[in-house]
Protein backbone atom coordinates (compact mmCIF):
# COMPACT_ATOMS: atom_id res chain seq x y z
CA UNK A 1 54.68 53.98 7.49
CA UNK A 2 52.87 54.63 10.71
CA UNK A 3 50.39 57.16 11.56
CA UNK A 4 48.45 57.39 14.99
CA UNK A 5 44.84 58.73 15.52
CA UNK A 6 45.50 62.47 14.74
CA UNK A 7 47.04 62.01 11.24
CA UNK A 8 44.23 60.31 10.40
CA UNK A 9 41.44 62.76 11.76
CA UNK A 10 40.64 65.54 9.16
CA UNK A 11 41.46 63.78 6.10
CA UNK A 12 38.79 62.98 2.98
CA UNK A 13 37.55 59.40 1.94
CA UNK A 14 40.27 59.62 -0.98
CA UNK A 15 43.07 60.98 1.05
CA UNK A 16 42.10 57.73 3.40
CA UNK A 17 41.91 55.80 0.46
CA UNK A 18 44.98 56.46 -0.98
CA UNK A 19 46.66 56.56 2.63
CA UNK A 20 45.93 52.76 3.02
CA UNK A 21 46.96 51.45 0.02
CA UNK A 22 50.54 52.96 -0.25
CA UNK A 23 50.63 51.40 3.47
CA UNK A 24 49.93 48.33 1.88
CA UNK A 25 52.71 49.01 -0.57
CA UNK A 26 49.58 48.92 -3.44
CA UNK A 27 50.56 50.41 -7.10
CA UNK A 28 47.61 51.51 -8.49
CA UNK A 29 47.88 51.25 -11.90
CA UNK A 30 44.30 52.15 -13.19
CA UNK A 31 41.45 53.37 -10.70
CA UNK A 32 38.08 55.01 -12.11
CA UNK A 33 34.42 55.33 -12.32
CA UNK A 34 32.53 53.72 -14.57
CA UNK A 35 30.34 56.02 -15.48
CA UNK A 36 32.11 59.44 -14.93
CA UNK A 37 28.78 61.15 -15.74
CA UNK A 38 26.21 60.00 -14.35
CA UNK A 39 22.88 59.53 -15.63
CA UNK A 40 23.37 58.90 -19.45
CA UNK A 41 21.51 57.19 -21.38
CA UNK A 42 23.97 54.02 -21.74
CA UNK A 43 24.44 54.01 -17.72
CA UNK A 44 20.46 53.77 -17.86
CA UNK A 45 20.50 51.08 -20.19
CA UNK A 46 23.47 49.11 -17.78
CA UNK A 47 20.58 49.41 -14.85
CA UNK A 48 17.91 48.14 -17.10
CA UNK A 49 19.83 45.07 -17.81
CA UNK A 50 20.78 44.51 -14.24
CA UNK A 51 17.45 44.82 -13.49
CA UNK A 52 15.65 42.68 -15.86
CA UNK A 53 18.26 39.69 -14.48
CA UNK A 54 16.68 40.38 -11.13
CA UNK A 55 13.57 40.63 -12.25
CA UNK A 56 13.65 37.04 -14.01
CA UNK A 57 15.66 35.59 -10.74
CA UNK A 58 12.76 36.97 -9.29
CA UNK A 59 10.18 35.08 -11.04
CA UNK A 60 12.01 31.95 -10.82
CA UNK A 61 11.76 32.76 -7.32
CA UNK A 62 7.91 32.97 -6.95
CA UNK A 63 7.88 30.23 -8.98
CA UNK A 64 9.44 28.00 -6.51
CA UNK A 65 6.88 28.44 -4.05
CA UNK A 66 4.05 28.50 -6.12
CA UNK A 67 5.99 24.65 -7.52
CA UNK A 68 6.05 23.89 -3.68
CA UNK A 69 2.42 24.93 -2.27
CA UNK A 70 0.22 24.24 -5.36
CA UNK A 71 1.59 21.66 -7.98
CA UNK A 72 0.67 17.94 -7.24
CA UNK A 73 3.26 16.04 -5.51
CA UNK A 74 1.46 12.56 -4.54
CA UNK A 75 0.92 9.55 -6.86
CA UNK A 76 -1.08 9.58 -8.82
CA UNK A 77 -1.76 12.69 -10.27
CA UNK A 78 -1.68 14.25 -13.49
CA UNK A 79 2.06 16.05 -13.77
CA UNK A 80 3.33 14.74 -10.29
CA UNK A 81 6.04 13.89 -12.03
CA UNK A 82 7.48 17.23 -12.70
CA UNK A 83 7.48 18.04 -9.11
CA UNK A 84 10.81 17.64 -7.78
CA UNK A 85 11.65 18.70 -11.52
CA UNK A 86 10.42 21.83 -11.40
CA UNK A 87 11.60 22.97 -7.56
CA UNK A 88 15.03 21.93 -8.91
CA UNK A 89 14.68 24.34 -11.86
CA UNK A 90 12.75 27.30 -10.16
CA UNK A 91 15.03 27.13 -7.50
CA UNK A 92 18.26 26.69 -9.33
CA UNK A 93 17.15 28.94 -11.62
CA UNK A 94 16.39 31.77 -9.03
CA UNK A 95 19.91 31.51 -7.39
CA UNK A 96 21.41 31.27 -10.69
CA UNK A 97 19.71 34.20 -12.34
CA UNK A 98 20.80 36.11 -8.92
CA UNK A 99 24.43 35.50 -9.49
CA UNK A 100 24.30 36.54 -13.04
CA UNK A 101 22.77 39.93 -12.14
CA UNK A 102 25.79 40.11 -9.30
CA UNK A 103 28.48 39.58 -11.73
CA UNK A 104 26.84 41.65 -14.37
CA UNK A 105 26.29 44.57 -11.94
CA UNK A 106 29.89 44.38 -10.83
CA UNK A 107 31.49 44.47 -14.55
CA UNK A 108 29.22 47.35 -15.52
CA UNK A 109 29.50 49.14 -12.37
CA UNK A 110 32.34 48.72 -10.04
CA UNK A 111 35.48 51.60 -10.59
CA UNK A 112 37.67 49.82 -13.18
CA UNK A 113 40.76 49.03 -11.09
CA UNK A 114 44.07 47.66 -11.98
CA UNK A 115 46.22 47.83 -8.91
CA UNK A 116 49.56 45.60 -7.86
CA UNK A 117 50.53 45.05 -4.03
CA UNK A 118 53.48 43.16 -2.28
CA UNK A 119 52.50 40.46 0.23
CA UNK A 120 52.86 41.09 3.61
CA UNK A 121 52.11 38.91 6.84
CA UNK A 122 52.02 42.02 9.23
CA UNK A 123 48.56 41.70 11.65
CA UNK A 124 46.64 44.45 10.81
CA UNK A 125 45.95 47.80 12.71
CA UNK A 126 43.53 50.55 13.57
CA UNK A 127 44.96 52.39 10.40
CA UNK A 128 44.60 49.47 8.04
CA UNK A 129 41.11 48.97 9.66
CA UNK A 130 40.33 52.74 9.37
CA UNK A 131 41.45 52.73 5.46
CA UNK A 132 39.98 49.24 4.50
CA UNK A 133 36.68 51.11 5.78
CA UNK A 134 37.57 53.93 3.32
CA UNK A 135 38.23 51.58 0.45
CA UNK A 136 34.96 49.67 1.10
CA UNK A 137 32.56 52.78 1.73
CA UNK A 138 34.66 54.53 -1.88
CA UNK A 139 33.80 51.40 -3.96
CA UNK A 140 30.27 51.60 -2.74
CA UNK A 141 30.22 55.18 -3.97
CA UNK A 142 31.49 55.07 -6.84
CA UNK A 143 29.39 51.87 -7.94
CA UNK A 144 26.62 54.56 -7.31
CA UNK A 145 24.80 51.66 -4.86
CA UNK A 146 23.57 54.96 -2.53
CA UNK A 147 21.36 56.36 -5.68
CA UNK A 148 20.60 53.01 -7.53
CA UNK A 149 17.57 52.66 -4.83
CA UNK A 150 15.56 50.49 -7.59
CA UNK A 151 18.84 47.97 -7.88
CA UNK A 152 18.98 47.26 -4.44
CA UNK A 153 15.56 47.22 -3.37
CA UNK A 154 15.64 44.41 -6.44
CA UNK A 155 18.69 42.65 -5.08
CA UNK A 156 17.41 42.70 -1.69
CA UNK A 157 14.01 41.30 -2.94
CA UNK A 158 15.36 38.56 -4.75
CA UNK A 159 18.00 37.87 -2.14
CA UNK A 160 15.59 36.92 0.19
CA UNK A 161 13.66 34.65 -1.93
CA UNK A 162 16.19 31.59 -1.47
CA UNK A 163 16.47 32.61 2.32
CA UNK A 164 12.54 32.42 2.79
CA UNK A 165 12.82 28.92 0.45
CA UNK A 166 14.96 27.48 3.18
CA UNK A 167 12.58 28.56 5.92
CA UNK A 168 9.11 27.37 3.67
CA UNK A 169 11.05 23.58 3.23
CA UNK A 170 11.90 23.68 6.92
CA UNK A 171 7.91 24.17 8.19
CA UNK A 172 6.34 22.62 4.73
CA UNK A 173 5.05 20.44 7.15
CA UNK A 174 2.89 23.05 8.74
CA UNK A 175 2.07 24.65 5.80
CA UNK A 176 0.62 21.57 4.56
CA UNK A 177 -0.81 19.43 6.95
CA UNK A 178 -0.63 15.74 6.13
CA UNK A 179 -3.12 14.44 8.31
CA UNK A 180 -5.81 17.05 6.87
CA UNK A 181 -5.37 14.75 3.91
CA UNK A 182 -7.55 11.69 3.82
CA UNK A 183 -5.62 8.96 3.91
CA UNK A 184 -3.19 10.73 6.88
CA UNK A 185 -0.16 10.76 4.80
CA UNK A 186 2.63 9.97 7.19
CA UNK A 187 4.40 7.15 8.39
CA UNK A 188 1.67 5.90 11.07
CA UNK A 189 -0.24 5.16 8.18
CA UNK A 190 -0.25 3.13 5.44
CA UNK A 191 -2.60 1.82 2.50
CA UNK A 192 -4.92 -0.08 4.59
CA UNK A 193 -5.82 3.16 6.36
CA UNK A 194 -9.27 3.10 6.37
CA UNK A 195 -11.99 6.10 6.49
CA UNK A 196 -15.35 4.11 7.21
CA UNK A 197 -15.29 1.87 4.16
CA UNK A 198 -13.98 -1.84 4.62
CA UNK A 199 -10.27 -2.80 3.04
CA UNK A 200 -10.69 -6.11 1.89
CA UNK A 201 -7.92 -8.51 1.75
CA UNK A 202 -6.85 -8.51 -2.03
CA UNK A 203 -4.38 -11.24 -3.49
CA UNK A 204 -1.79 -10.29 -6.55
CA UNK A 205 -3.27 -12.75 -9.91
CA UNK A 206 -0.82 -11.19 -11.97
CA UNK A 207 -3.16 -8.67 -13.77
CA UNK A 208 -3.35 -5.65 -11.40
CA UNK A 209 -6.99 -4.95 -13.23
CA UNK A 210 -8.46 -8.24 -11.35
CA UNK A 211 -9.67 -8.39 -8.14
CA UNK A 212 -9.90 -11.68 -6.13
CA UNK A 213 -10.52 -11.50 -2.58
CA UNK A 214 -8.98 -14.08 0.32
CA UNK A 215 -11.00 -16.02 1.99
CA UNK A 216 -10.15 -18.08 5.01
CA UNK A 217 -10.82 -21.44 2.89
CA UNK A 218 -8.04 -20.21 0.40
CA UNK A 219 -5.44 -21.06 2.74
CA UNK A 220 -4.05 -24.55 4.08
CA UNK A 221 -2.67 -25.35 7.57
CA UNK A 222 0.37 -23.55 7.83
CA UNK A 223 0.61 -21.43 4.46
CA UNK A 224 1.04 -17.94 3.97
CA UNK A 225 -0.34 -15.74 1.58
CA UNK A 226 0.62 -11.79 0.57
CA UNK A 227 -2.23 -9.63 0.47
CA UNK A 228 -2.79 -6.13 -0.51
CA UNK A 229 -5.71 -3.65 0.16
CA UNK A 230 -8.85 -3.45 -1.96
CA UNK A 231 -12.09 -0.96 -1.53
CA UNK A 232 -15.39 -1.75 -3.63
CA UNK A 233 -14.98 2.16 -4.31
CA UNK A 234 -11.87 1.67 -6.60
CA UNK A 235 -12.97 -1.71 -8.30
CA UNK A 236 -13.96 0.73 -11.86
CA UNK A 237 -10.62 2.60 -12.00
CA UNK A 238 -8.29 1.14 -13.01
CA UNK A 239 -5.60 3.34 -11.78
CA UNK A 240 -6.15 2.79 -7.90
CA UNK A 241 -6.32 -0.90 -8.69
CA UNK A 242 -2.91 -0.78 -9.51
CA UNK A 243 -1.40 1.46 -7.48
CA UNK A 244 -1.82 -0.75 -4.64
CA UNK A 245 0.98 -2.73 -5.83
CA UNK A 246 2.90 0.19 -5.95
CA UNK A 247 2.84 1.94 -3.20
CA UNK A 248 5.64 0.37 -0.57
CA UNK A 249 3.90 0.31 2.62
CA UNK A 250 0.62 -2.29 1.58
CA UNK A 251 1.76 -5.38 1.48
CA UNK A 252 1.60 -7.96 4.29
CA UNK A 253 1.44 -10.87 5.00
CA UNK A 254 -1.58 -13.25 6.02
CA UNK A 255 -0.95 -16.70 8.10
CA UNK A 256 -2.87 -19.72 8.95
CA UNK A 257 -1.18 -21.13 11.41
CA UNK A 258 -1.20 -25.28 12.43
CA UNK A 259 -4.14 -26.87 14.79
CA UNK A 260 -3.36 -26.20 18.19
CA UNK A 261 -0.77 -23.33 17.41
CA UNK A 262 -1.28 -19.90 19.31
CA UNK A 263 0.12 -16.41 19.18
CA UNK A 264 0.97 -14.58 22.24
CA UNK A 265 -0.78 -11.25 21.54
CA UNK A 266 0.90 -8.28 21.87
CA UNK A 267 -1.23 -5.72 24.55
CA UNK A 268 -4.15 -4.54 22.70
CA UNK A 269 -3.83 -7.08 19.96
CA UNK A 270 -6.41 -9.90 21.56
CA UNK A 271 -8.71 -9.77 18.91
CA UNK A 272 -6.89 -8.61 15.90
CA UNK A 273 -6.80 -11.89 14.12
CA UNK A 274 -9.60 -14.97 13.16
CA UNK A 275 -8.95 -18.15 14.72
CA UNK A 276 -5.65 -18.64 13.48
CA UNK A 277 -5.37 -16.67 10.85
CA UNK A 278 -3.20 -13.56 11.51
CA UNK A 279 -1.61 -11.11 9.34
CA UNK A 280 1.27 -8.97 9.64
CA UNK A 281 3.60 -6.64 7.62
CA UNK A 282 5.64 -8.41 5.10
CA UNK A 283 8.44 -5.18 5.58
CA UNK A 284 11.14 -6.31 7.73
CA UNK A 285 12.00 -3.41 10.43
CA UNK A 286 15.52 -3.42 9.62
CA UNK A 287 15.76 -2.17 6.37
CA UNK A 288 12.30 -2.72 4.74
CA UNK A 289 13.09 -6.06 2.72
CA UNK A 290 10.11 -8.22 1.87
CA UNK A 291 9.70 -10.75 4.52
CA UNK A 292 8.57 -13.50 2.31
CA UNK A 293 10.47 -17.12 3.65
CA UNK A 294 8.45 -19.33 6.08
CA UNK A 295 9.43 -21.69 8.19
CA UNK A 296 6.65 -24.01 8.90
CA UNK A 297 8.92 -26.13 11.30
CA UNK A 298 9.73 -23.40 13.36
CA UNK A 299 7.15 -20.95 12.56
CA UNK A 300 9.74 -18.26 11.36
CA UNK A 301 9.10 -15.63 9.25
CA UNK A 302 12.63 -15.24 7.34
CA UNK A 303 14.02 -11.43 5.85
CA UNK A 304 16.35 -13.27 2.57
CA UNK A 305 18.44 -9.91 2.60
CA UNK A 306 20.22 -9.75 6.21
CA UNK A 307 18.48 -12.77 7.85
CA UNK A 308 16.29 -11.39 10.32
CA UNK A 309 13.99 -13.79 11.80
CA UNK A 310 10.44 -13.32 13.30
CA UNK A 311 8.65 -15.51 15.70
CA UNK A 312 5.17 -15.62 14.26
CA UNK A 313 3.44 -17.09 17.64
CA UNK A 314 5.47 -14.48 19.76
CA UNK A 315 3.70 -11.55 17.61
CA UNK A 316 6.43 -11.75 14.94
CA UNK A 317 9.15 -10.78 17.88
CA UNK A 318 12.63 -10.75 16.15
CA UNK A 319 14.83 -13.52 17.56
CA UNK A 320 17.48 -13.57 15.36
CA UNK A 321 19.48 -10.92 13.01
CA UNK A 322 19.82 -7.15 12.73
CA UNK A 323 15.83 -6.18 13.19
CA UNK A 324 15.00 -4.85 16.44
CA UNK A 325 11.50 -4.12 16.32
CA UNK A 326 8.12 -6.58 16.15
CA UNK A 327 6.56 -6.91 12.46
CA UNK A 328 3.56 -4.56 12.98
CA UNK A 329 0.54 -6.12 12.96
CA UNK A 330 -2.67 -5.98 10.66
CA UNK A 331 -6.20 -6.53 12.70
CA UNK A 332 -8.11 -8.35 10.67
CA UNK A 333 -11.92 -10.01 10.18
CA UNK A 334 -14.39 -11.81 8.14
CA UNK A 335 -17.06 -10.24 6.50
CA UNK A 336 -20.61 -11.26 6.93
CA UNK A 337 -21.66 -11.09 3.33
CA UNK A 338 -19.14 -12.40 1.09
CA UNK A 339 -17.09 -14.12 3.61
CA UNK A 340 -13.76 -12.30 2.83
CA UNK A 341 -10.98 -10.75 4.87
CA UNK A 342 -10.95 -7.58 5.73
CA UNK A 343 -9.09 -5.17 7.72
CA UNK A 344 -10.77 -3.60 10.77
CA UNK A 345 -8.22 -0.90 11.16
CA UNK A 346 -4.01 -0.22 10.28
CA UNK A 347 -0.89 -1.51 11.23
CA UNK A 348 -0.90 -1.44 14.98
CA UNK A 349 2.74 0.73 14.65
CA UNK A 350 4.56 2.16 11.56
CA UNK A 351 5.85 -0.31 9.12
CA UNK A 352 8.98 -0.53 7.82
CA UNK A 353 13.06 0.09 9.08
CA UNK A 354 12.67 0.43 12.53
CA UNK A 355 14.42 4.29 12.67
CA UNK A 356 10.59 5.56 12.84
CA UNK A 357 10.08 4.13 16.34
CA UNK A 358 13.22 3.54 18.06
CA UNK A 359 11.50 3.69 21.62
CA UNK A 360 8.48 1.26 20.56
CA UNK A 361 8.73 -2.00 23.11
């Protein structure tokens, strides 16, 4: 059947409705409201139950972002833990909670249709455009959406908590400035970042409770030593003593290189070693394996996992294998008082795979 503009101008929503769907060769079999009279008491009850899933997606909702802006994410802290946790079931549980409400509002609420139609590969016209319209704008009526105000403002609500999610993850960043956060938490800093007190040069004994500082007798011609960071400020809690060891970007590595042997400094990095002692990140800038083979006979630090090599008197250039980046460098000194190493400052650049600082030279 084909009708042009004027058959289609004066007739109802139904007439439309019903118009389209013999077009469409549709048999409908069963077609009604829900609620034929509206307002009773078990249509009220149907809202309240839609509701109360949309009120509860809701709270899972504000839940997520209080999860996100208040509960502690950083080791260590008491229930950092449950962090990711808890996004994972606020969130979920918000977008899950939504979908409920969806599908229950649509059983209770849509007209109950049974309806059977013949395939058809025709393109579509301005009559099957004009009485899809009509079949869209009827179901909206009679799901009574136009006078179930609370419903949608709910829906909406809700709706736009996952949206506004996206956009909070996406500038969490700003929200929460790192570098407010003493020690900067980003990647151009690392455990030995320092905030006026000295980082002294701690080796691992085994017992992550002991502290034994390196001194430069503690190391022959030509040996190499991991260290990690100690402060005097964390020698009573046990907790910071060991998370030293945990924490990924510490360790490095300190040298004591052969009489006569000299490193060709890097710009800037003159003074950032004692004699010949020098120290250096023990993260290879490939992939962040632990750098820990030496080569005395060729003063090579070796990466066991993909074979980078570093040339320790050429700043710890890569000459060989995948790594394309120098090992950063720690500057380092002795203290006057108890004749220890310590750190004057943190890795000259970030440590670690070398994606952070692809244009570093």
């Amino acid at each position: 059947m084909t009708l042009d503009r004027r058959d289609l101008d004066g007739r109802t929503r139904d007439d439309l409705l019903r118009a389209g769907l013999e077009a469409d060769g549709v048999h409908l079999v069963r077609y009604a409201d829900r609620w034929p009279l509206p307002g009773t008491r078990a249509e009220r009850r149907a809202v309240r139950g839609v509701v109360t899933w949309l009120g509860l997606a809701a709270l899972f909702g504000i839940g997520f972002f209080v999860v996100y802006l208040a509960w502690p994410y950083r080791y260590p802290a008491d229930g950092y833990e449950l962090y990711t946790p808890l996004l994972g079931i606020t969130g979920g549980g918000c977008v899950l909670l939504l979908a409920v409400a969806v599908i229950r509002y649509s059983q209770r609420f849509l007209p109950e249709e049974v309806a059977v139609q013949e395939r058809h590969d025709d393109p579509s016209g301005e009559f099957d455009r004009t009485t899809t319209s009509a079949l869209v704008t009827d179901t909206v009526r009679r799901a009574g959406l136009p006078r179930r105000r609370l419903v949608i403002g709910m829906a909406g609500g809700v709706v736009a908590i996952p949206v506004l999610g996206t956009l909070l993850a996406a500038v969490g960043g700003l929200i929460r400035d790192p570098w407010r956060q003493p020690p900067a938490d980003t990647v151009w800093h690392s455990g030995w970042y320092t905030t006026g007190e000295r980082v002294f040069l701690r080796r691992d004994v085994g017992d992550p409770h002991k502290v034994e500082l390196v001194r430069p007798a503690d190391l022959d011609a030509g040996a190499i030593e991991t260290v990690y960071p100690f402060r005097e400020s964390d020698r009573g809690d046990p907790e910071k003593l060991a998370a030293v060891f945990d924490r990924g970007d510490t360790p490095a590595i300190l040298i004591r290189l052969r009489p006569g042997q000299k490193v060709d400094a890097k710009p800037g990095q003159d003074h950032d070693n004692v004699g010949e002692y020098y120290a250096f990140s023990k993260l290879c800038t490939h992939l962040g394996c632990p750098v820990s083979m030496f080569e005395q006979q060729t003063d090579r630090l070796v990466c066991p996992c993909h074979q980078s090599q570093f040339d320790v008197l050429q700043s710890c250039t890569p000459i060989f294998g995948p790594a394309a980046r120098p090992l950063p460098q720690l500057p380092i000194a002795v203290d006057e008082t108890t004749g220890s190493f310590y750190a004057t400052g943190d890795f000259r650049q970030p440590v670690g795979p070398e994606f952070w600082e692809l244009g570093w030279q």
